[in-house]
Protein backbone atom coordinates (compact mmCIF):
# COMPACT_ATOMS: atom_id res chain seq x y z
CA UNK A 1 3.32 -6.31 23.55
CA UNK A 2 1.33 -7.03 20.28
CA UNK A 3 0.62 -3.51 20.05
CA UNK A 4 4.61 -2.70 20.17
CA UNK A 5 5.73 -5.39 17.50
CA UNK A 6 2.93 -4.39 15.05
CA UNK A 7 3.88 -0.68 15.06
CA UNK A 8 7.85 -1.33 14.97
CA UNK A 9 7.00 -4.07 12.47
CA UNK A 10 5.70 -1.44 9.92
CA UNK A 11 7.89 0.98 10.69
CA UNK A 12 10.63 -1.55 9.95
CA UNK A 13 9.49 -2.64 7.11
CA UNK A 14 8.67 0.94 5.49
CA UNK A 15 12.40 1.26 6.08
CA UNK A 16 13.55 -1.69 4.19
CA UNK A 17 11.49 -0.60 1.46
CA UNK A 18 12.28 3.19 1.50
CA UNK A 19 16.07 2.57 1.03
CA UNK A 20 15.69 -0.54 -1.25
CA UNK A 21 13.88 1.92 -3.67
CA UNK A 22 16.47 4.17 -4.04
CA UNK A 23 19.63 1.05 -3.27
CA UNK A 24 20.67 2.55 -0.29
CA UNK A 25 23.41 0.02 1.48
CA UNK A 26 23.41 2.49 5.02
CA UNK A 27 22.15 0.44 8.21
CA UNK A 28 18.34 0.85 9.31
CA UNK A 29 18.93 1.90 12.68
CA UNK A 30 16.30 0.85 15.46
CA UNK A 31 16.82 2.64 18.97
CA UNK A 32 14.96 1.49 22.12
CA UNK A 33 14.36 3.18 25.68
CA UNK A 34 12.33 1.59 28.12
CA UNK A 35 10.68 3.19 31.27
CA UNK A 36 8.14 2.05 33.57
CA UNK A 37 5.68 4.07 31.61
CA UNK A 38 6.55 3.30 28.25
CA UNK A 39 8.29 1.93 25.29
CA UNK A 40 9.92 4.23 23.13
CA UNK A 41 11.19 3.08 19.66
CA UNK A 42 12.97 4.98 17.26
CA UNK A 43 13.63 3.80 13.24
CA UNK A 44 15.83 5.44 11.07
CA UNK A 45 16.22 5.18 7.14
CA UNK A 46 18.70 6.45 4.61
CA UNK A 47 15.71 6.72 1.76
CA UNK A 48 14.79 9.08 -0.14
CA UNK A 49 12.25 10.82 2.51
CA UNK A 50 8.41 10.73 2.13
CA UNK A 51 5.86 13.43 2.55
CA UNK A 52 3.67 12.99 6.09
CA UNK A 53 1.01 14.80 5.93
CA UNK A 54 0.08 12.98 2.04
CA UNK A 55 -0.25 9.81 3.77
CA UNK A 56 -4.09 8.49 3.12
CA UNK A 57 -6.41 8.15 6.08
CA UNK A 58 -7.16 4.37 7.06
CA UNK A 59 -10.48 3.32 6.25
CA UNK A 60 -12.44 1.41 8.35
CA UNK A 61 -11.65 -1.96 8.67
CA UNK A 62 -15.22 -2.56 8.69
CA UNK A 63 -15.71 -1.54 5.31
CA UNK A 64 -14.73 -3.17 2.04
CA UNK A 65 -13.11 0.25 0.77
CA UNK A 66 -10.12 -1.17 3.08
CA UNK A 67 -9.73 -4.29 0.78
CA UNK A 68 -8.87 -1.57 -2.23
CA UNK A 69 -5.80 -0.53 -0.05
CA UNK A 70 -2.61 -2.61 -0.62
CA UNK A 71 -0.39 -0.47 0.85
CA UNK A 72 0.58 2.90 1.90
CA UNK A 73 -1.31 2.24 5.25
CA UNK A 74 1.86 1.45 7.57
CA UNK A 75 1.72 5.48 8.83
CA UNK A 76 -1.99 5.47 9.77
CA UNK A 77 -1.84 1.96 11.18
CA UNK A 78 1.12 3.30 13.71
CA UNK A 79 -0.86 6.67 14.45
CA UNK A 80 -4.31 4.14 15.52
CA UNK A 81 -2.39 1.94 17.25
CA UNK A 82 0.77 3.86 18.91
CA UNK A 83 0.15 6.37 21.83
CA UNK A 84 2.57 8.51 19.79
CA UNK A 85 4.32 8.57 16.28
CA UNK A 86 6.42 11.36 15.43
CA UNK A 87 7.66 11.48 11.95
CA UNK A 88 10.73 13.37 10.40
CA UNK A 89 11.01 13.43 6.84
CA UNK A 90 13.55 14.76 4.24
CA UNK A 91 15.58 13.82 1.35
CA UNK A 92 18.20 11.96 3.30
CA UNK A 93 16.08 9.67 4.92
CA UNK A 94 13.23 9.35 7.74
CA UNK A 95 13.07 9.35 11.74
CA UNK A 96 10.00 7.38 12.95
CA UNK A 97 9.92 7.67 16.79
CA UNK A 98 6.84 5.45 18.28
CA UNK A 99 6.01 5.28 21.78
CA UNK A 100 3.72 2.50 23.32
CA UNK A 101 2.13 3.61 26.94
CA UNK A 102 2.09 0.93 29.39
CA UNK A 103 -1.69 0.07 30.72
């Protein structure tokens, strides 16, 4: 359950940021399905879009290279820590969809 809150916790607050950049006053929408196999979360902006595949690579949390990261780490945190993340990007906004596998 960690797991789940971390991941929708970023995605969340990417959102927040994405549309405060740009003053967007649209609702973040957050969509949940549960099954018996899995969580599925969905979070949807009104920002001005982002570019997936330029999002850095974590480094290592073992190294100190991670302590010269502030931000831009929310994707690659979902994608280590999520069983999926799917994300759609454009200019009106982004669809992250996170699922979370039961054990």
């Amino acid at each position: 359950m960690a797991d789940l809150r971390l991941v929708v916790s970023e995605a969340a607050t990417n959102a927040v940021e994405a549309q405060g950049a740009v003053g967007a006053r649209d609702r973040i929408v957050v969509r949940c399905q549960v099954a018996e196999d899995r969580v599925l979360v969905e979070v949807i902006d009104h920002g001005p879009g982002f570019d997936p595949d330029a999002v850095p690579d974590l480094p290592d949390v073992e190294t100190p290279e991670r302590l010269r990261h502030e931000s831009g780490l929310g994707v690659a945190l979902m994608e280590r820590i999520a069983d999926e993340v799917n994300v759609e990007s454009g200019s009106d906004g982004t669809t992250v969809r996170l699922v979370i596998r039961s054990t």
